[in-house]
PDB file of N, CA and C in Angstrom:
ATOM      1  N   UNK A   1      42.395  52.921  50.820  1.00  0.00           N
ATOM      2  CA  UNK A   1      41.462  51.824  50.635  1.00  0.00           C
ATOM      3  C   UNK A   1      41.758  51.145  49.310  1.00  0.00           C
ATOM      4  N   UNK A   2      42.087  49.766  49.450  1.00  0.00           N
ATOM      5  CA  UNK A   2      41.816  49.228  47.725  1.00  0.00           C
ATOM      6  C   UNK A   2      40.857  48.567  47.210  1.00  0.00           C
ATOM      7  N   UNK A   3      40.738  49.128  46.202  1.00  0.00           N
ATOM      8  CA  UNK A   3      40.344  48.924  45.085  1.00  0.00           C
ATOM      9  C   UNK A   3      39.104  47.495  44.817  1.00  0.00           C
ATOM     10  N   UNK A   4      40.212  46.679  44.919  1.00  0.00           N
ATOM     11  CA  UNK A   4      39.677  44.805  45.647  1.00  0.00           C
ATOM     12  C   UNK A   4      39.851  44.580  46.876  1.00  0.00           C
ATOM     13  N   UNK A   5      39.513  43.097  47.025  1.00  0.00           N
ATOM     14  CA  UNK A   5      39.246  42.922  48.274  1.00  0.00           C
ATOM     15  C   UNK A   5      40.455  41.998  48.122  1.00  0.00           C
ATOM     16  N   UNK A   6      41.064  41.902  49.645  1.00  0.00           N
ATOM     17  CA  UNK A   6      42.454  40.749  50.090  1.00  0.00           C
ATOM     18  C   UNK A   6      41.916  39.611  48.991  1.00  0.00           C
ATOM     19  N   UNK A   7      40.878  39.221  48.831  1.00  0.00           N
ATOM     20  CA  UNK A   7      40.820  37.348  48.036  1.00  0.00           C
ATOM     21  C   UNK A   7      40.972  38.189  47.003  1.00  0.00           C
ATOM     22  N   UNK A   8      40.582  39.016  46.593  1.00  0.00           N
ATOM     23  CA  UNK A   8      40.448  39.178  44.691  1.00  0.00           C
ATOM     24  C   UNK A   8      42.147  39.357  44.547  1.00  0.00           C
ATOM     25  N   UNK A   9      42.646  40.016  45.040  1.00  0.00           N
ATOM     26  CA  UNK A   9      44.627  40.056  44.984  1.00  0.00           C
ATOM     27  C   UNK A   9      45.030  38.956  45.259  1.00  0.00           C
ATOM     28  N   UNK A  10      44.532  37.997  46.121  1.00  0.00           N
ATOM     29  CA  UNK A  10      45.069  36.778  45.745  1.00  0.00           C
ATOM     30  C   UNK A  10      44.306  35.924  44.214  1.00  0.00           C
ATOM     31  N   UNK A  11      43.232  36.177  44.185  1.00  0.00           N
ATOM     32  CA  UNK A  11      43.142  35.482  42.846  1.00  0.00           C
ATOM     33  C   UNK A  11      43.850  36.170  41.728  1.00  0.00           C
ATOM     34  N   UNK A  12      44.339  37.436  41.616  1.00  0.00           N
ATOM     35  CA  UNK A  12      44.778  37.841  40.340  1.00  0.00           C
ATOM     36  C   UNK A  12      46.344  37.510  40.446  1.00  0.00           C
ATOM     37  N   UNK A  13      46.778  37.597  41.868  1.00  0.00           N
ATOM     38  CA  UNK A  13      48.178  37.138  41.700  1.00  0.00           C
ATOM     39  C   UNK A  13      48.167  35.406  41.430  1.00  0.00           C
ATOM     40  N   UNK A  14      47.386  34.723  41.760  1.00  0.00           N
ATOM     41  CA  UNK A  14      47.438  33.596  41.109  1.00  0.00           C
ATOM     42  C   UNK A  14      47.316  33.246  39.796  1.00  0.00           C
ATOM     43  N   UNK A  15      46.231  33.977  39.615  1.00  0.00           N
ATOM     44  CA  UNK A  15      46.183  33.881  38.139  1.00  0.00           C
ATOM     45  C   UNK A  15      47.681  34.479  37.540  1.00  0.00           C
ATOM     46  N   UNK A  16      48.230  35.388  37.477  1.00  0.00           N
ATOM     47  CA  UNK A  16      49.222  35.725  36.872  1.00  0.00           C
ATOM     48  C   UNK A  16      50.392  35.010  37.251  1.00  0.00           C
ATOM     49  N   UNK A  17      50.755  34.323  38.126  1.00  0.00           N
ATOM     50  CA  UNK A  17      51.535  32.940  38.594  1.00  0.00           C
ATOM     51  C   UNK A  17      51.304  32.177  38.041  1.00  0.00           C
ATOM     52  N   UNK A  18      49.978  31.494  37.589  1.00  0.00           N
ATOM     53  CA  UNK A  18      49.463  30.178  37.405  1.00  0.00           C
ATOM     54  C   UNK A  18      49.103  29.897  35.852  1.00  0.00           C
ATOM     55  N   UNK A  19      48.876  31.029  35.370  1.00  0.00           N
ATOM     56  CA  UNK A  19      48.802  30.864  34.218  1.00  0.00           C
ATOM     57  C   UNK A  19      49.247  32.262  33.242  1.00  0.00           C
ATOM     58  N   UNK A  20      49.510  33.472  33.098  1.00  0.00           N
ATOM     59  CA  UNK A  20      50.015  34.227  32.505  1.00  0.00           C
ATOM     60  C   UNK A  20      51.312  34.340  32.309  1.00  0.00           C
ATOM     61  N   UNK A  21      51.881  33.767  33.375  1.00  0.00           N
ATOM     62  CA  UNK A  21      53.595  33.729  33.631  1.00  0.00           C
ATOM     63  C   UNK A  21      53.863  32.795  32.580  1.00  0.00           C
ATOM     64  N   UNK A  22      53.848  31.382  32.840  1.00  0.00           N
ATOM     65  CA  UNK A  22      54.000  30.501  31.955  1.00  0.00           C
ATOM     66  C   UNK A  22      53.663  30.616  31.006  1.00  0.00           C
ATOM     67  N   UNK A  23      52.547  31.021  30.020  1.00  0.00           N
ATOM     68  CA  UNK A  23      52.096  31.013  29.108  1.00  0.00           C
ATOM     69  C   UNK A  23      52.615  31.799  28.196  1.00  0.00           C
ATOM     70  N   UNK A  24      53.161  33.214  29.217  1.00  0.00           N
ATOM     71  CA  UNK A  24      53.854  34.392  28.395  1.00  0.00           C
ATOM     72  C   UNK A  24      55.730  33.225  28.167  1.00  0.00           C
ATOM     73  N   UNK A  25      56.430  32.690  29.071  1.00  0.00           N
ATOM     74  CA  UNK A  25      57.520  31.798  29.086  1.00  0.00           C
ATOM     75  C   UNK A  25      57.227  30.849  27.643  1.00  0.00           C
ATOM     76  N   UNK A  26      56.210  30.156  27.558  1.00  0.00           N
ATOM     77  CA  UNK A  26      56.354  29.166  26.635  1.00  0.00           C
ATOM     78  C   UNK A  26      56.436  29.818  24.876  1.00  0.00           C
ATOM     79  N   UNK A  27      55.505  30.806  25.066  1.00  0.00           N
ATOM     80  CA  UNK A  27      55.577  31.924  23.816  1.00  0.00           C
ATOM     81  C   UNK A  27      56.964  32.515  23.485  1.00  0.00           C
ATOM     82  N   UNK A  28      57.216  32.975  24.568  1.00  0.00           N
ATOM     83  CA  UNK A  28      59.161  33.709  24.122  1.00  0.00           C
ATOM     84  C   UNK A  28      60.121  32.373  23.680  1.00  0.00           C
ATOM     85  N   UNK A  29      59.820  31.173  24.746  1.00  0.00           N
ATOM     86  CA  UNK A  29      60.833  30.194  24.310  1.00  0.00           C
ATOM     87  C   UNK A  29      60.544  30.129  22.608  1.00  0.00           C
ATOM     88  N   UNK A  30      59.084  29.933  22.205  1.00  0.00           N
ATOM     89  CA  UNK A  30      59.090  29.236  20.700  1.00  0.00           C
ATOM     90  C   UNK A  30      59.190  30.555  19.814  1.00  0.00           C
ATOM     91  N   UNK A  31      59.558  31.410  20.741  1.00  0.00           N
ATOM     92  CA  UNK A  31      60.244  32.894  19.514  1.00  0.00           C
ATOM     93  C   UNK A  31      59.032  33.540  19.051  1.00  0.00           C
ATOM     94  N   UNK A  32      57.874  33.837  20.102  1.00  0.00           N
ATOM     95  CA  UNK A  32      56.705  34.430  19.824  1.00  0.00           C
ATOM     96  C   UNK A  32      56.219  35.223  20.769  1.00  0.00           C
ATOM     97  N   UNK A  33      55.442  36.387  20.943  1.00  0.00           N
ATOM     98  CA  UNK A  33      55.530  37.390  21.734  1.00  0.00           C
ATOM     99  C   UNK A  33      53.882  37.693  22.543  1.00  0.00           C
ATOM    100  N   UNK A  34      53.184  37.341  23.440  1.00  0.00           N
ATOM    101  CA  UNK A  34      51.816  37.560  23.493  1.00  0.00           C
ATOM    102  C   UNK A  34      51.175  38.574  22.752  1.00  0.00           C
ATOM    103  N   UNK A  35      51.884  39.858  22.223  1.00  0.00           N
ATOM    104  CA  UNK A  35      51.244  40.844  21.466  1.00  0.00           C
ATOM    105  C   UNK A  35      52.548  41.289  21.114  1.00  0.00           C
ATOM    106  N   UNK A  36      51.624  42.375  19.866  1.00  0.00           N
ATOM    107  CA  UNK A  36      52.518  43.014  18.815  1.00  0.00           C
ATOM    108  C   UNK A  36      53.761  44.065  19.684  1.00  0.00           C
ATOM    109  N   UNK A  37      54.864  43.850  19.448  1.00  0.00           N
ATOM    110  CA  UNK A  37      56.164  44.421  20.189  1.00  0.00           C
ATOM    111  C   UNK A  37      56.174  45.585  19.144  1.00  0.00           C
ATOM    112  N   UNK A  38      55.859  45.754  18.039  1.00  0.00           N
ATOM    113  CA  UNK A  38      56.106  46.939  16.927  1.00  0.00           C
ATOM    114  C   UNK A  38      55.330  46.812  15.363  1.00  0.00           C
ATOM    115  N   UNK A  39      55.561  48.075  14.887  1.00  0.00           N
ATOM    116  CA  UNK A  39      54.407  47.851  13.674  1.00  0.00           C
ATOM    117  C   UNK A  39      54.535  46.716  12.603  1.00  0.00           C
ATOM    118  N   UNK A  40      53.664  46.131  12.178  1.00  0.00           N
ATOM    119  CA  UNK A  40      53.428  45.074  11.324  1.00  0.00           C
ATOM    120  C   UNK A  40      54.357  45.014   9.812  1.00  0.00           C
ATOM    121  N   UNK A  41      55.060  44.058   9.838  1.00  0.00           N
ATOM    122  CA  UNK A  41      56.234  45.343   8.211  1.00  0.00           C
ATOM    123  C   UNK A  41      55.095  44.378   7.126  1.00  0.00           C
ATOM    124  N   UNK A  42      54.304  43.708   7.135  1.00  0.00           N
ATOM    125  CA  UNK A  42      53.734  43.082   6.501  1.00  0.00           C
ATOM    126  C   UNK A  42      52.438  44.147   5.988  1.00  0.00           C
ATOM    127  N   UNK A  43      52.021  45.080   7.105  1.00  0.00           N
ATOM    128  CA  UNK A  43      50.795  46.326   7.072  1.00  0.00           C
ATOM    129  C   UNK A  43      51.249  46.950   6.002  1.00  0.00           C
ATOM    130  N   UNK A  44      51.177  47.020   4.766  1.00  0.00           N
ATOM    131  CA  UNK A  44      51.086  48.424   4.306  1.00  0.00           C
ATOM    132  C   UNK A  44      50.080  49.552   5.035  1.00  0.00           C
ATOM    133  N   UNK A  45      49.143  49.506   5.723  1.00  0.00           N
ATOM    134  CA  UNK A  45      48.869  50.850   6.169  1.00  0.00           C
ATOM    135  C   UNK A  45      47.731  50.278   7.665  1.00  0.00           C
ATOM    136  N   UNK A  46      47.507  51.014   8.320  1.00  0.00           N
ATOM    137  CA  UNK A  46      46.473  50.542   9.522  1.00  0.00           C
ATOM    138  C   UNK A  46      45.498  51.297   9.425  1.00  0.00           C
ATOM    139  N   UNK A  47      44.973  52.127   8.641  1.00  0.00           N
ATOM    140  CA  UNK A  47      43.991  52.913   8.029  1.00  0.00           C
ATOM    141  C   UNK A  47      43.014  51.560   7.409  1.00  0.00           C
ATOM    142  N   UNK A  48      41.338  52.118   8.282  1.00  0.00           N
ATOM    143  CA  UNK A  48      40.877  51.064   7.880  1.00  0.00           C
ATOM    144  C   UNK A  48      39.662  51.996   7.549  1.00  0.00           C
ATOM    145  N   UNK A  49      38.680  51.586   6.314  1.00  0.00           N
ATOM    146  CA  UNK A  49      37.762  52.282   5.685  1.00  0.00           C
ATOM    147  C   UNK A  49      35.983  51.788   7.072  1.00  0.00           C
ATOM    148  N   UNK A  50      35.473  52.793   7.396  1.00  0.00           N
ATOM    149  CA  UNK A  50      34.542  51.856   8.570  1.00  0.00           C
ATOM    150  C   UNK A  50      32.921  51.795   7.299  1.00  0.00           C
ATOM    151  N   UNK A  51      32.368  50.879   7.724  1.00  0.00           N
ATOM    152  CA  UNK A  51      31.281  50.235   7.311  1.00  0.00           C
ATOM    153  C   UNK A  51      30.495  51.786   6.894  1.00  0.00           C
ATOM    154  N   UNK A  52      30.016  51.830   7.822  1.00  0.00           N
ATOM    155  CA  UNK A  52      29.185  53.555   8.188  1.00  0.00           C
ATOM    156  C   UNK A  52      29.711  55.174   8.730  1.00  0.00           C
ATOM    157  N   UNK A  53      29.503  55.446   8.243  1.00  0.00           N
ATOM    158  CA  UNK A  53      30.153  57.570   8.554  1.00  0.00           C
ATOM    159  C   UNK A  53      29.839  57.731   9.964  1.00  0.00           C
ATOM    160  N   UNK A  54      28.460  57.521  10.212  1.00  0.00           N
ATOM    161  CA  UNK A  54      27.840  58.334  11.807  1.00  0.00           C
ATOM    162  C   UNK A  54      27.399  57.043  12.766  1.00  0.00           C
ATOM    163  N   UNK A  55      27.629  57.782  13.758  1.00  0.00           N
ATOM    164  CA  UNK A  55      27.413  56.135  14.829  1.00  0.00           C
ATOM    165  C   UNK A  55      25.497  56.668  14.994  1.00  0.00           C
ATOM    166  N   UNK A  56      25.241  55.385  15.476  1.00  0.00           N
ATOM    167  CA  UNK A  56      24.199  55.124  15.766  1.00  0.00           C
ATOM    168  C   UNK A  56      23.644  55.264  16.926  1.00  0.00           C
ATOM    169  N   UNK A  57      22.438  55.096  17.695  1.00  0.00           N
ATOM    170  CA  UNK A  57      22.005  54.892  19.152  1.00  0.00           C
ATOM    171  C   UNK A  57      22.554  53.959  19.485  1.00  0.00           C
ATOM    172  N   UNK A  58      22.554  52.971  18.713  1.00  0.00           N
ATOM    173  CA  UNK A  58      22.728  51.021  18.944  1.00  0.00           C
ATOM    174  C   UNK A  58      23.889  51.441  18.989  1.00  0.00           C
ATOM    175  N   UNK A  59      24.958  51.962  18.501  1.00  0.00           N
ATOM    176  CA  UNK A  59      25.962  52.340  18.933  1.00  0.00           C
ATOM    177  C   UNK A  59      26.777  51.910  19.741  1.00  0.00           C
ATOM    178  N   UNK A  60      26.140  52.861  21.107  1.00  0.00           N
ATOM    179  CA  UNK A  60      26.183  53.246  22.062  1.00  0.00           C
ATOM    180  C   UNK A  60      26.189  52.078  23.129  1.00  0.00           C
ATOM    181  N   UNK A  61      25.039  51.163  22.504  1.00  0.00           N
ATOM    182  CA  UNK A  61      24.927  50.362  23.865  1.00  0.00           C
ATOM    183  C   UNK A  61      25.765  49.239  23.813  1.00  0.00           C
ATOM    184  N   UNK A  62      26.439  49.049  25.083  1.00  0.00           N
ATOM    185  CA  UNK A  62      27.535  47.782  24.942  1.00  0.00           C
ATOM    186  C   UNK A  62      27.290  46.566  25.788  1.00  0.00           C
ATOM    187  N   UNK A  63      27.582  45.574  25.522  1.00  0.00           N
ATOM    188  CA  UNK A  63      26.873  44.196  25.776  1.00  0.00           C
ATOM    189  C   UNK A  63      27.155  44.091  27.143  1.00  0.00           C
ATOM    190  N   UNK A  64      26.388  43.443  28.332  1.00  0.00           N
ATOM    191  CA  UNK A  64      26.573  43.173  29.131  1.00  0.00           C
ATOM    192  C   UNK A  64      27.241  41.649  29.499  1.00  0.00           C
ATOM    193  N   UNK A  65      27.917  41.617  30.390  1.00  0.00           N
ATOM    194  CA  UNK A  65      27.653  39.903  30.908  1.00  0.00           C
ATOM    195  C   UNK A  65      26.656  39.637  32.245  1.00  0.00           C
ATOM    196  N   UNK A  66      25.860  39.578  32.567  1.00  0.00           N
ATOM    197  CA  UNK A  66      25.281  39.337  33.485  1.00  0.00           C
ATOM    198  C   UNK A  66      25.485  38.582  34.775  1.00  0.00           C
ATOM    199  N   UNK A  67      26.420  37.453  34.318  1.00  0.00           N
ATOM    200  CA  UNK A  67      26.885  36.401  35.518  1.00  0.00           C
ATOM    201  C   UNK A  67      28.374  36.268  35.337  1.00  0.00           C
ATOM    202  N   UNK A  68      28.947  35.737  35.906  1.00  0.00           N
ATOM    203  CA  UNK A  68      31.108  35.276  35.730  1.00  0.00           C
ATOM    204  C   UNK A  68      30.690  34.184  34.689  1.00  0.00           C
ATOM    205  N   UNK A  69      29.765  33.226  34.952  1.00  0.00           N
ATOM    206  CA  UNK A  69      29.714  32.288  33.500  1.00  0.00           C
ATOM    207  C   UNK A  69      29.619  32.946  31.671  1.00  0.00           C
ATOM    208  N   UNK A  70      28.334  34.458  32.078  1.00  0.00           N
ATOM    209  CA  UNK A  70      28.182  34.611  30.865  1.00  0.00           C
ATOM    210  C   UNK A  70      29.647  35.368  30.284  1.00  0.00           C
ATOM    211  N   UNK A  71      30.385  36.196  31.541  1.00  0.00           N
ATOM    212  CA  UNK A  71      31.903  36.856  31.125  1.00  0.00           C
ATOM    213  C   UNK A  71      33.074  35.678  30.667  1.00  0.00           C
ATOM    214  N   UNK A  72      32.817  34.506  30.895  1.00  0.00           N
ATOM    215  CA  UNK A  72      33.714  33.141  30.832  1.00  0.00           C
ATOM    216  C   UNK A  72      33.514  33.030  29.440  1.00  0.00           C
ATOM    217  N   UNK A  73      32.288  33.125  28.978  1.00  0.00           N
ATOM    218  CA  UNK A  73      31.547  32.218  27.402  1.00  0.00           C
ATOM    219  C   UNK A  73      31.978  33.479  26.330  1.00  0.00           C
ATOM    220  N   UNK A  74      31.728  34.820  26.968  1.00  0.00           N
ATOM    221  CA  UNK A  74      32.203  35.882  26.131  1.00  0.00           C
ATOM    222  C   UNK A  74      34.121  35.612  25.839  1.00  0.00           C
ATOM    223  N   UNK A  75      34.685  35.653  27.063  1.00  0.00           N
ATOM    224  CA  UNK A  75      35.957  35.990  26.775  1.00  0.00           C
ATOM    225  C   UNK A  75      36.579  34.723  26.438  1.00  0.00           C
ATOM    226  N   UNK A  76      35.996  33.447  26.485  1.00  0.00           N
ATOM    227  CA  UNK A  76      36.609  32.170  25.548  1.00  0.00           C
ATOM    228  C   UNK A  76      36.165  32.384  24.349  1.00  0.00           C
ATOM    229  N   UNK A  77      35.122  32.996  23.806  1.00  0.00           N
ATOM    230  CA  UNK A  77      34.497  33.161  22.230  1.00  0.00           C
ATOM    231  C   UNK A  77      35.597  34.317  21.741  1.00  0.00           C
ATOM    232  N   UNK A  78      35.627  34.847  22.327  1.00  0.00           N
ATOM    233  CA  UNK A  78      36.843  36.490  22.117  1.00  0.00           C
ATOM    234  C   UNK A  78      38.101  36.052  21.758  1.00  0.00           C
ATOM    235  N   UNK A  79      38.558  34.953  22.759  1.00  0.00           N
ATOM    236  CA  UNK A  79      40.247  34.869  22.534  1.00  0.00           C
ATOM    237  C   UNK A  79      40.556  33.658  21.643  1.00  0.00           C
ATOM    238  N   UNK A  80      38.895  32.911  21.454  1.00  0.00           N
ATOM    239  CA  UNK A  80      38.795  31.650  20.499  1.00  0.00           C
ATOM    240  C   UNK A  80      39.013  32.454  18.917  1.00  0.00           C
ATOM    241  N   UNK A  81      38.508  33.621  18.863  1.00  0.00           N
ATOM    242  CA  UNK A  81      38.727  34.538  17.281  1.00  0.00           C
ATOM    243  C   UNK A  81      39.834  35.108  17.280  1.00  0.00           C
ATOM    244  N   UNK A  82      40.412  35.374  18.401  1.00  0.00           N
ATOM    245  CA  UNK A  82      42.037  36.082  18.129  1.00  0.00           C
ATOM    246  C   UNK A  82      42.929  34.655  17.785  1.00  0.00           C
ATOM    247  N   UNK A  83      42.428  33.521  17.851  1.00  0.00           N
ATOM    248  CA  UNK A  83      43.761  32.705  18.012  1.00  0.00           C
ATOM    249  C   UNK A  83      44.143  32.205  19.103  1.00  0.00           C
ATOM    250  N   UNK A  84      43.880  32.361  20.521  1.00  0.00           N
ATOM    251  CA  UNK A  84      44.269  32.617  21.333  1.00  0.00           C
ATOM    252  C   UNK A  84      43.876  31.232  22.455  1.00  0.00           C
ATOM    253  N   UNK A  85      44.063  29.894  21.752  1.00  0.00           N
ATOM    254  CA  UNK A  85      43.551  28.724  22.427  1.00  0.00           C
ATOM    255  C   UNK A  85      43.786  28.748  23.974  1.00  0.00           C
ATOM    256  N   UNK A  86      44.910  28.969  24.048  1.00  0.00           N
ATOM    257  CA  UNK A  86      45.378  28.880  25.534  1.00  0.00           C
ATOM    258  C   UNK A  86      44.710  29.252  26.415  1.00  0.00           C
ATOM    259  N   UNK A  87      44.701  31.012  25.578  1.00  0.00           N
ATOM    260  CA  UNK A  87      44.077  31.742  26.639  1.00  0.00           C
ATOM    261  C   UNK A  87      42.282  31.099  27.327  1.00  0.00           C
ATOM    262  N   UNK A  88      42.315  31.000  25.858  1.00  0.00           N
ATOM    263  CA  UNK A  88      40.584  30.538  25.820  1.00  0.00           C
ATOM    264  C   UNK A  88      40.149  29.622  26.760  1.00  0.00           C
ATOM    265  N   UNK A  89      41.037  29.086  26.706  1.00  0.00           N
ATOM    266  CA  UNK A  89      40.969  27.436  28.008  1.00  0.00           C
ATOM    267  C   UNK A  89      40.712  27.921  29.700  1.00  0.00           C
ATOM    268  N   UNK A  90      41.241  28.994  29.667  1.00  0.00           N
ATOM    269  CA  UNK A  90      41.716  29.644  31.249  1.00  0.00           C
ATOM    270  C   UNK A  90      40.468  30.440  30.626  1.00  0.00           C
ATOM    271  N   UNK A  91      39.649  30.490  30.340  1.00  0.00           N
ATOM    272  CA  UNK A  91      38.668  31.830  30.318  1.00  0.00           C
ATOM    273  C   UNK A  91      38.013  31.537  31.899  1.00  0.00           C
ATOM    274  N   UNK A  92      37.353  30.586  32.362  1.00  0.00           N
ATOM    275  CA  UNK A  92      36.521  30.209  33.759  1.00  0.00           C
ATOM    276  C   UNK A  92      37.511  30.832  34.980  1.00  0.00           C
ATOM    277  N   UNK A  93      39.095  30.510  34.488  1.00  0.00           N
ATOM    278  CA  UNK A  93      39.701  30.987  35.876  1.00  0.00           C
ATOM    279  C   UNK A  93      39.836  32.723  35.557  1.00  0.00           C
ATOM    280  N   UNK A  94      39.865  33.105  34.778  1.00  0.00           N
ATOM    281  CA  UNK A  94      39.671  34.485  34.437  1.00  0.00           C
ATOM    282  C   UNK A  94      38.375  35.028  34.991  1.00  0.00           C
ATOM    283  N   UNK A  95      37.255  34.392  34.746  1.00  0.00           N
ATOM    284  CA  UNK A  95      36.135  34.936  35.522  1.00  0.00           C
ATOM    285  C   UNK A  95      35.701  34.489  36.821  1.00  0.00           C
ATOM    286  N   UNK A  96      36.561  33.835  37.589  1.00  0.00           N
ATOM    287  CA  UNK A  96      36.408  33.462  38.931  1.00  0.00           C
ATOM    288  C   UNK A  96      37.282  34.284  39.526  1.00  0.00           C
ATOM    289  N   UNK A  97      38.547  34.760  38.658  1.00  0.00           N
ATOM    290  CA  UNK A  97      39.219  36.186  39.363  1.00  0.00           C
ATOM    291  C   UNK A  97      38.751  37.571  39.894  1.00  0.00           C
ATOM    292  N   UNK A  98      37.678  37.712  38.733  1.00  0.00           N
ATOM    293  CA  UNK A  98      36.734  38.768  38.483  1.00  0.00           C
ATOM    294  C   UNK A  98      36.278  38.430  39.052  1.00  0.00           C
ATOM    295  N   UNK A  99      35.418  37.283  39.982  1.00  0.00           N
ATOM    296  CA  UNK A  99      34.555  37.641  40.753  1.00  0.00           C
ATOM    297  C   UNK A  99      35.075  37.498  42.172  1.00  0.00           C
ATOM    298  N   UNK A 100      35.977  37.268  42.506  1.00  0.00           N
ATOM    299  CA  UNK A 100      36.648  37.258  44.002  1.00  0.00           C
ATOM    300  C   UNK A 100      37.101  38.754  43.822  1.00  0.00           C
ATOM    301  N   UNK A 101      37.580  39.192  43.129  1.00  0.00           N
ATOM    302  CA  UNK A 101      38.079  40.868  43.059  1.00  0.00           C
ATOM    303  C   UNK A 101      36.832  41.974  42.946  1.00  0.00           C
ATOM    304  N   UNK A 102      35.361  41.218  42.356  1.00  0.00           N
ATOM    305  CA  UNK A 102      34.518  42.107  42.682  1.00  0.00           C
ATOM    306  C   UNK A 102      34.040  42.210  44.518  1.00  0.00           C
ATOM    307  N   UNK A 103      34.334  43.448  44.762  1.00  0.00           N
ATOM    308  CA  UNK A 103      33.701  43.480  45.867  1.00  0.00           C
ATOM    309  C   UNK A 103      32.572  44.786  45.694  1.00  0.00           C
ATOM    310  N   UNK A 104      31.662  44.875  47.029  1.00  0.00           N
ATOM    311  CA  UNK A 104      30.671  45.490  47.240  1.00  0.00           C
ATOM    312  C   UNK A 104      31.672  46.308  48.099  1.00  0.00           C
ATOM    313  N   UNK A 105      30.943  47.665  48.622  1.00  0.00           N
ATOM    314  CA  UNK A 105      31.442  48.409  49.535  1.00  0.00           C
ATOM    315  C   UNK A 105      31.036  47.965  51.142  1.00  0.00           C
ATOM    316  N   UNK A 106      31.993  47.877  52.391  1.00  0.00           N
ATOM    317  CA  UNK A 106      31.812  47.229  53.423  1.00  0.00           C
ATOM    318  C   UNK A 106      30.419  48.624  53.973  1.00  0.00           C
ATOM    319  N   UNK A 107      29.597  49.008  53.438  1.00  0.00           N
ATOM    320  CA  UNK A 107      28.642  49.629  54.310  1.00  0.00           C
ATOM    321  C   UNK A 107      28.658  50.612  55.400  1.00  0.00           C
ATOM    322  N   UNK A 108      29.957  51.319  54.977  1.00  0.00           N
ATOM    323  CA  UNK A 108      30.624  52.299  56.756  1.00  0.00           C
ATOM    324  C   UNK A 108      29.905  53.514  55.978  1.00  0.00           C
ATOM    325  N   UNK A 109      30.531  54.591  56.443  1.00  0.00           N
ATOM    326  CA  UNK A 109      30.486  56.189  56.150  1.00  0.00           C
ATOM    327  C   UNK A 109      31.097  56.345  55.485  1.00  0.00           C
ATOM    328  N   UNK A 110      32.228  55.660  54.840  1.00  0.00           N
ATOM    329  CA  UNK A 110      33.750  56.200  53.889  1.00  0.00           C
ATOM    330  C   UNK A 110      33.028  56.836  52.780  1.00  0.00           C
ATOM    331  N   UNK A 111      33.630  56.753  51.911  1.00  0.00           N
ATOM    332  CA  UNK A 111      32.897  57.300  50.363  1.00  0.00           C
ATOM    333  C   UNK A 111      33.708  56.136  49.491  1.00  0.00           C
ATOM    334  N   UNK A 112      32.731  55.343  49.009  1.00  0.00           N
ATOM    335  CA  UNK A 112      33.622  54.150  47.955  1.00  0.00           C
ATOM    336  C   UNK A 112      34.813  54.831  47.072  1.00  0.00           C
ATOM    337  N   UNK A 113      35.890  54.237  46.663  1.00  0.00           N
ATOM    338  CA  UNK A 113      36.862  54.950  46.202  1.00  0.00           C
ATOM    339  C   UNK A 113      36.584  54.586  44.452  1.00  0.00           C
ATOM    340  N   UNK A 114      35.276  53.664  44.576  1.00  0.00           N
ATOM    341  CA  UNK A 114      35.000  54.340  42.482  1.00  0.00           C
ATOM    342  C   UNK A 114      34.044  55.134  42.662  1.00  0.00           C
ATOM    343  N   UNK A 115      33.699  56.085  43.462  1.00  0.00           N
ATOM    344  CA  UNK A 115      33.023  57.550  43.074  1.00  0.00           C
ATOM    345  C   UNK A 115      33.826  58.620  43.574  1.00  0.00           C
ATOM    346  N   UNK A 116      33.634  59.286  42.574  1.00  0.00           N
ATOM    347  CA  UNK A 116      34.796  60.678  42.239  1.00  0.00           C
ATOM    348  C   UNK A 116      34.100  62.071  42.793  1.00  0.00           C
ATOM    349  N   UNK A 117      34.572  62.090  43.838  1.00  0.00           N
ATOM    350  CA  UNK A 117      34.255  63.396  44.677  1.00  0.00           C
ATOM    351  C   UNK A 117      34.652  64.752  44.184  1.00  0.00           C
ATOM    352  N   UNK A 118      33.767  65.771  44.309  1.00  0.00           N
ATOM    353  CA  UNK A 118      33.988  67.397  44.092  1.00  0.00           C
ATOM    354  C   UNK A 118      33.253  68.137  44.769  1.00  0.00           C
ATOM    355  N   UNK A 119      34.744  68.704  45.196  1.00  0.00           N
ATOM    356  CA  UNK A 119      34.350  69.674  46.631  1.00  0.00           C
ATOM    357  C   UNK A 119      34.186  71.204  45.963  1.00  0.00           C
TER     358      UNK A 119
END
């Protein structure tokens, strides 16, 4: 059984046709890499001192998106702070992927394959 549903594999293979392919192409042509290929020689160290010693309750809890719009507004604000204009632009077709690939379970007897059985 997979995972997604037939439309959500076609939206992610589109998406990665339509816009990851190229985008990763135009980056190598101008001699630039979508992410770090090896350590930073500029880092003296990746040791980073954290704010606070012990985590918190608040911690714990991690933000939701509630709708594909509010996951669109998150992950254009996200890739708008990395730098990441391009990406940022395609954030809506990013969350219209996500939501053709979310599926529900078709309602049979099977056992959905995201719950982890023990016999």
């Amino acid at each position: 059984m997979s995972s997604t549903s037939p439309r959500g594999e076609a939206a992610a293979a589109a998406l990665y046709d339509d816009v990851l392919a190229p985008l990763s192409a135009r980056l190598r042509a101008a001699g630039r890499s979508p992410f770090p290929l090896g350590p930073d020689p500029a880092a003296a160290s990746y040791y980073v001192t954290r704010p606070q010693r012990a985590m918190r309750p608040a911690d714990f809890d991690a933000p939701a998106c509630r709708t594909p719009e509010d996951f669109a507004r998150a992950l254009a604000a996200h890739w708008t702070a990395l730098g990441r204009d391009e990406l940022a632009a395609e954030a809506p077709r990013f969350a219209a992927a996500a939501r053709e690939a979310y599926a529900l379970g078709e309602g049979d007897a099977e056992v959905s394959p995201f719950v982890y059985v023990m016999f």
